[in-house]
C-alpha atoms as a PDB file:
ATOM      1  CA  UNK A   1      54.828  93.535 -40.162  1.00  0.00           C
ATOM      2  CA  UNK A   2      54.999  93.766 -43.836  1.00  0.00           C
ATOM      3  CA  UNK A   3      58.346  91.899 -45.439  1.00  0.00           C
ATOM      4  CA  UNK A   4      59.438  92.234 -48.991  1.00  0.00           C
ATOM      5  CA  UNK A   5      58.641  89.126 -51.303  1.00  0.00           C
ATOM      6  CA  UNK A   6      62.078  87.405 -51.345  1.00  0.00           C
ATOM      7  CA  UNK A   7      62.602  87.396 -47.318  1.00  0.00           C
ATOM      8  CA  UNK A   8      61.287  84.023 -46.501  1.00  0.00           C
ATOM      9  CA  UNK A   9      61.016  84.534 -42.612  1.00  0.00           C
ATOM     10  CA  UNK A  10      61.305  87.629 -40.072  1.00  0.00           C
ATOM     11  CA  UNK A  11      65.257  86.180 -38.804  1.00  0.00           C
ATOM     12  CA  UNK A  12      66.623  86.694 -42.464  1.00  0.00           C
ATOM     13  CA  UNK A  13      65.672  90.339 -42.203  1.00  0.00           C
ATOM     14  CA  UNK A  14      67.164  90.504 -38.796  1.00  0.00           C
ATOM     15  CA  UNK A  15      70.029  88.819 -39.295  1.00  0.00           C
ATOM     16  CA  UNK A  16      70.617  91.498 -42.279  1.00  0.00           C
ATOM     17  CA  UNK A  17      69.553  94.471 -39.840  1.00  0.00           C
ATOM     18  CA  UNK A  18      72.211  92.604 -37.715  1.00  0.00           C
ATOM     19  CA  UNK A  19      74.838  92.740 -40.022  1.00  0.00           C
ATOM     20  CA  UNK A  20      74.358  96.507 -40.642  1.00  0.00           C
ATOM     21  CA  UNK A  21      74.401  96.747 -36.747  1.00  0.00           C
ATOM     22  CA  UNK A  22      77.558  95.361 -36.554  1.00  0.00           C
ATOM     23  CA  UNK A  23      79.078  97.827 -39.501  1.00  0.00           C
ATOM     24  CA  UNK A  24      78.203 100.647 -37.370  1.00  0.00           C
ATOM     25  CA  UNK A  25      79.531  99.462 -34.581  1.00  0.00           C
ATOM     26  CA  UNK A  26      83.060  98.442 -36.177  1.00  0.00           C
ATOM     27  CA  UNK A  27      83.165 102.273 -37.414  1.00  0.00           C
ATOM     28  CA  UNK A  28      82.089 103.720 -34.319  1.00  0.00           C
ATOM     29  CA  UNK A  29      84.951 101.537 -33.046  1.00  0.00           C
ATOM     30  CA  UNK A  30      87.274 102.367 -35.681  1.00  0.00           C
ATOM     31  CA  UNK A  31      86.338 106.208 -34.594  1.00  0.00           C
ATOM     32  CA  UNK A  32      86.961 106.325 -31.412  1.00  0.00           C
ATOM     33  CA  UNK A  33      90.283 104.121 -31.846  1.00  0.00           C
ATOM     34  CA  UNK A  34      91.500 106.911 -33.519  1.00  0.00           C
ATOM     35  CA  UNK A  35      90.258 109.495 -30.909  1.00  0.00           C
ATOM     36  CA  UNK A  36      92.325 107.628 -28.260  1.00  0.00           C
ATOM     37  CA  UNK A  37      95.419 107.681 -30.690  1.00  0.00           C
ATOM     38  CA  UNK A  38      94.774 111.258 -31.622  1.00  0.00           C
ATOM     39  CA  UNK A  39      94.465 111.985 -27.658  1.00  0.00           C
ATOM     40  CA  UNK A  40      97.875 110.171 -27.323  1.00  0.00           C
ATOM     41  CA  UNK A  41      97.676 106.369 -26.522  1.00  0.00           C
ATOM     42  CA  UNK A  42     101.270 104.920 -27.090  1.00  0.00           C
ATOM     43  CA  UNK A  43     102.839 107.914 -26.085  1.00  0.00           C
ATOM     44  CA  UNK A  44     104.618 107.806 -22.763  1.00  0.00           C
ATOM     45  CA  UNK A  45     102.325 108.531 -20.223  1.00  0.00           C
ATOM     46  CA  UNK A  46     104.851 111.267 -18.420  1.00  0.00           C
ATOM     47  CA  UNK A  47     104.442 112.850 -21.892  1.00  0.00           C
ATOM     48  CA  UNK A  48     100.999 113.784 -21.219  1.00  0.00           C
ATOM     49  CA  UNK A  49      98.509 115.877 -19.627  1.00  0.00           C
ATOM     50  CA  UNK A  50      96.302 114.572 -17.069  1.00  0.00           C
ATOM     51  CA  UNK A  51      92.941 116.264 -19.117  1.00  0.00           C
ATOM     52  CA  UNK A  52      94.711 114.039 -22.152  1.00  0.00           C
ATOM     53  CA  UNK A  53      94.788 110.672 -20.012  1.00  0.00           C
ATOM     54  CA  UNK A  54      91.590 111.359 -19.223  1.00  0.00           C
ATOM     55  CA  UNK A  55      89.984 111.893 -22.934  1.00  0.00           C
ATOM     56  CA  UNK A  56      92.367 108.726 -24.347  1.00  0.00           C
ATOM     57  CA  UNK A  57      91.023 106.126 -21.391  1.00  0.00           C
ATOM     58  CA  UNK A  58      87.515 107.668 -21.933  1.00  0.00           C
ATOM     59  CA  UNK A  59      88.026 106.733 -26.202  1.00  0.00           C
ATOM     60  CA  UNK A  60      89.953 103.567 -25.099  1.00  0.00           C
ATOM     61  CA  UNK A  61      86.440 102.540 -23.275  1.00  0.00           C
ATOM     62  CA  UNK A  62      84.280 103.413 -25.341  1.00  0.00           C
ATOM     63  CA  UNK A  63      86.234 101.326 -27.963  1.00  0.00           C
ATOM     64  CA  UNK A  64      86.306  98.630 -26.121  1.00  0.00           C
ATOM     65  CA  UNK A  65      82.496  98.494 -25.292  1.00  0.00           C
ATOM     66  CA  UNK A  66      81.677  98.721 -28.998  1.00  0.00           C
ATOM     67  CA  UNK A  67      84.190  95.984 -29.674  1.00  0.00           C
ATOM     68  CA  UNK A  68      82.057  93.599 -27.852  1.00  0.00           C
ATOM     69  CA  UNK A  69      78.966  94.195 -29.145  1.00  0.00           C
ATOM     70  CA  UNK A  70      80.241  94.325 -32.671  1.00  0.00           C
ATOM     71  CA  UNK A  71      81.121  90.900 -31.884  1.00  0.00           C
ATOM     72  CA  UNK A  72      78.250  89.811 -31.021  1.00  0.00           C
ATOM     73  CA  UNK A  73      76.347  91.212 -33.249  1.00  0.00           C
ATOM     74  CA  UNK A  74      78.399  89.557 -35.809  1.00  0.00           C
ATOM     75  CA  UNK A  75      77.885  86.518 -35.020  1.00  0.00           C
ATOM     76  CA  UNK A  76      74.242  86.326 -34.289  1.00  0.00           C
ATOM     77  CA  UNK A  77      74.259  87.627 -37.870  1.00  0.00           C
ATOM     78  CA  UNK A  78      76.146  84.355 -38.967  1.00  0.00           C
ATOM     79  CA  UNK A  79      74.209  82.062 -36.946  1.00  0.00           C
ATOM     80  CA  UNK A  80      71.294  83.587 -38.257  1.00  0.00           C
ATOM     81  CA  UNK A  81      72.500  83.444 -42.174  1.00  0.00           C
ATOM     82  CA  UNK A  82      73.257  79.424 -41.083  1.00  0.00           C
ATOM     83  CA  UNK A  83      69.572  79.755 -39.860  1.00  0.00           C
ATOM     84  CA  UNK A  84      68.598  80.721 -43.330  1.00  0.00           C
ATOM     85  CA  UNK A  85      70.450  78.570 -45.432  1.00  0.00           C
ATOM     86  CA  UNK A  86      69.953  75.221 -43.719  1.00  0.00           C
ATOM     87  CA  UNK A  87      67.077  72.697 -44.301  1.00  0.00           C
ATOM     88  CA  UNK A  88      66.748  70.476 -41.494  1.00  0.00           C
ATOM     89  CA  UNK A  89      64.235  72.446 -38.041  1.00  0.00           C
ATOM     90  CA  UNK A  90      66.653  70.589 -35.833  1.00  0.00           C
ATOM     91  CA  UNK A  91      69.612  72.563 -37.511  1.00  0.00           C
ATOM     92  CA  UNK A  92      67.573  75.735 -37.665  1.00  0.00           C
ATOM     93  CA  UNK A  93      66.666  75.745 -33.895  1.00  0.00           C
ATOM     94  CA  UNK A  94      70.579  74.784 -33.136  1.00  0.00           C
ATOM     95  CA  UNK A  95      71.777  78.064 -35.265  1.00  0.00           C
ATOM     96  CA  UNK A  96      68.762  80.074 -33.285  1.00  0.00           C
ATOM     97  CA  UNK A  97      69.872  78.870 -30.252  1.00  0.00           C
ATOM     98  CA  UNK A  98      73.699  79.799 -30.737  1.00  0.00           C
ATOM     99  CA  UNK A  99      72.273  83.548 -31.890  1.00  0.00           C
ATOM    100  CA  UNK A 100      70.718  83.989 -28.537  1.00  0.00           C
ATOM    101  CA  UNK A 101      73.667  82.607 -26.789  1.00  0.00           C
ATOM    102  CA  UNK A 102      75.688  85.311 -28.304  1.00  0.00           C
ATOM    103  CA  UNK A 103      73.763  87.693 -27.942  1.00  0.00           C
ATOM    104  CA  UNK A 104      73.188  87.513 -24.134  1.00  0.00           C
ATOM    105  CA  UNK A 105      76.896  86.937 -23.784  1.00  0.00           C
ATOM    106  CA  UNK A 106      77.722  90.433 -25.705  1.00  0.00           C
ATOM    107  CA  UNK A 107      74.926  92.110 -23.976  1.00  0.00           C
ATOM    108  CA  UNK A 108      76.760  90.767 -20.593  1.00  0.00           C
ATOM    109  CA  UNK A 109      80.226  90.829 -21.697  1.00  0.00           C
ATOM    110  CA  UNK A 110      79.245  94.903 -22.416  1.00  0.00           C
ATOM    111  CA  UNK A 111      77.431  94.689 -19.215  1.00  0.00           C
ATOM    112  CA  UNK A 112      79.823  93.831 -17.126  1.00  0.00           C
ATOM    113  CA  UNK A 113      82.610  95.664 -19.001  1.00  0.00           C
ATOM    114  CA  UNK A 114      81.126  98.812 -18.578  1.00  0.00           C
ATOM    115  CA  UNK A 115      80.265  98.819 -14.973  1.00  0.00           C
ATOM    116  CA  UNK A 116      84.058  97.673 -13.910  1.00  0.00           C
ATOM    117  CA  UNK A 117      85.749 100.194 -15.948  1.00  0.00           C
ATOM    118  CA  UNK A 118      83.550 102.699 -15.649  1.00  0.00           C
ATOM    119  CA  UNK A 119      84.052 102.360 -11.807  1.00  0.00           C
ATOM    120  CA  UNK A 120      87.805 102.381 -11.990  1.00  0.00           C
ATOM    121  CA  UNK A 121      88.000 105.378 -14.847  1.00  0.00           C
ATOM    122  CA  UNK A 122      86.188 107.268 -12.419  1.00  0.00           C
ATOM    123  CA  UNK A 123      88.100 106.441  -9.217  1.00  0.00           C
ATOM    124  CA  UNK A 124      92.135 105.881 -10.084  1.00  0.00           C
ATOM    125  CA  UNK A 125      94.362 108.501 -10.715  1.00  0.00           C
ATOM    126  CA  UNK A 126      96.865 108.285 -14.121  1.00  0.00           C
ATOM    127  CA  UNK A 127      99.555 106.131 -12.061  1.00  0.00           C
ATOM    128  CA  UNK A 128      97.541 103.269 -10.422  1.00  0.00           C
ATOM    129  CA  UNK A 129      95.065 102.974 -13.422  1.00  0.00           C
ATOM    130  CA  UNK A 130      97.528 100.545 -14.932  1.00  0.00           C
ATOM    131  CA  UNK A 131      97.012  98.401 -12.043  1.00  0.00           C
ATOM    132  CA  UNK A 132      93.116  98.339 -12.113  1.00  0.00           C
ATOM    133  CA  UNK A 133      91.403  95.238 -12.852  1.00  0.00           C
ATOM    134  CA  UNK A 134      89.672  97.210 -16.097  1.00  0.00           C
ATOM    135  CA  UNK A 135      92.899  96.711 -17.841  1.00  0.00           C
ATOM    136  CA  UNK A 136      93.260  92.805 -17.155  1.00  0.00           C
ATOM    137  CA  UNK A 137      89.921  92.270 -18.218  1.00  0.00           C
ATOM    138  CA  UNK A 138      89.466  93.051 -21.730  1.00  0.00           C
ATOM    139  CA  UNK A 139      91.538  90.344 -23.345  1.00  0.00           C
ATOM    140  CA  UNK A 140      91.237  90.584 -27.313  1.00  0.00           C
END
């Protein structure tokens, strides 16, 4: 793989690609935020249609996925800059180390996000999705 003259190493260039990862996740976030608003979250849910329940838990989801792995994607791309800007190959493994931590933890916390609520925006009606454990387990 060919790198350009001032990238020392192959983790500067991903922690960059990283970073522009985790811009396009924030606006796909931002996006669908704004579907789910558009589709009526905050209203009252008597207020609303079942097909618009349906499209503002759907947005709601898909926010929520993207929210975790623009986390993570952010801070691999931290730990990595650390990675970059420190001296020591003790400190360098350390900030290598805490990138692949995060990682697997977004790529699980996603994981396991997205098969609970997927399971429970399939199977509850509007009333008793309150009560779902897909609501109590996205915490921000």
């Amino acid at each position: 793989m060919l790198l350009p003259r001032h990238c020392k190493d192959i983790y500067g260039v991903l922690g960059g690609l990283l970073a522009d990862c985790d811009q396009f996740l924030c606006t796909a976030q931002t996006i669908t935020a704004g579907v789910a608003v558009y589709s009526g979250f905050g209203r009252e849910y008597g207020l609303l249609s079942s097909v618009d329940v349906l499209r503002t838990r759907q947005a709601l989801f898909a926010a929520e996925l993207l929210y975790l792995l623009a986390n993570a994607a952010a801070k691999c791309s931290v730990a990595l800059l650390f990675a970059r800007l420190l001296s020591q190959k003790s400190h360098i493994r350390v900030c290598y180390g805490v990138a692949a931590v995060c990682a697997a933890w977004g790529l699980c916390a996603a994981l396991v996000q997205g098969v609970v609520c997927s399971q429970a925006l399939r199977t509850s009606g509007v009333e008793d999705y309150r009560d779902t454990v897909c609501v109590l387990l996205f915490h921000k």
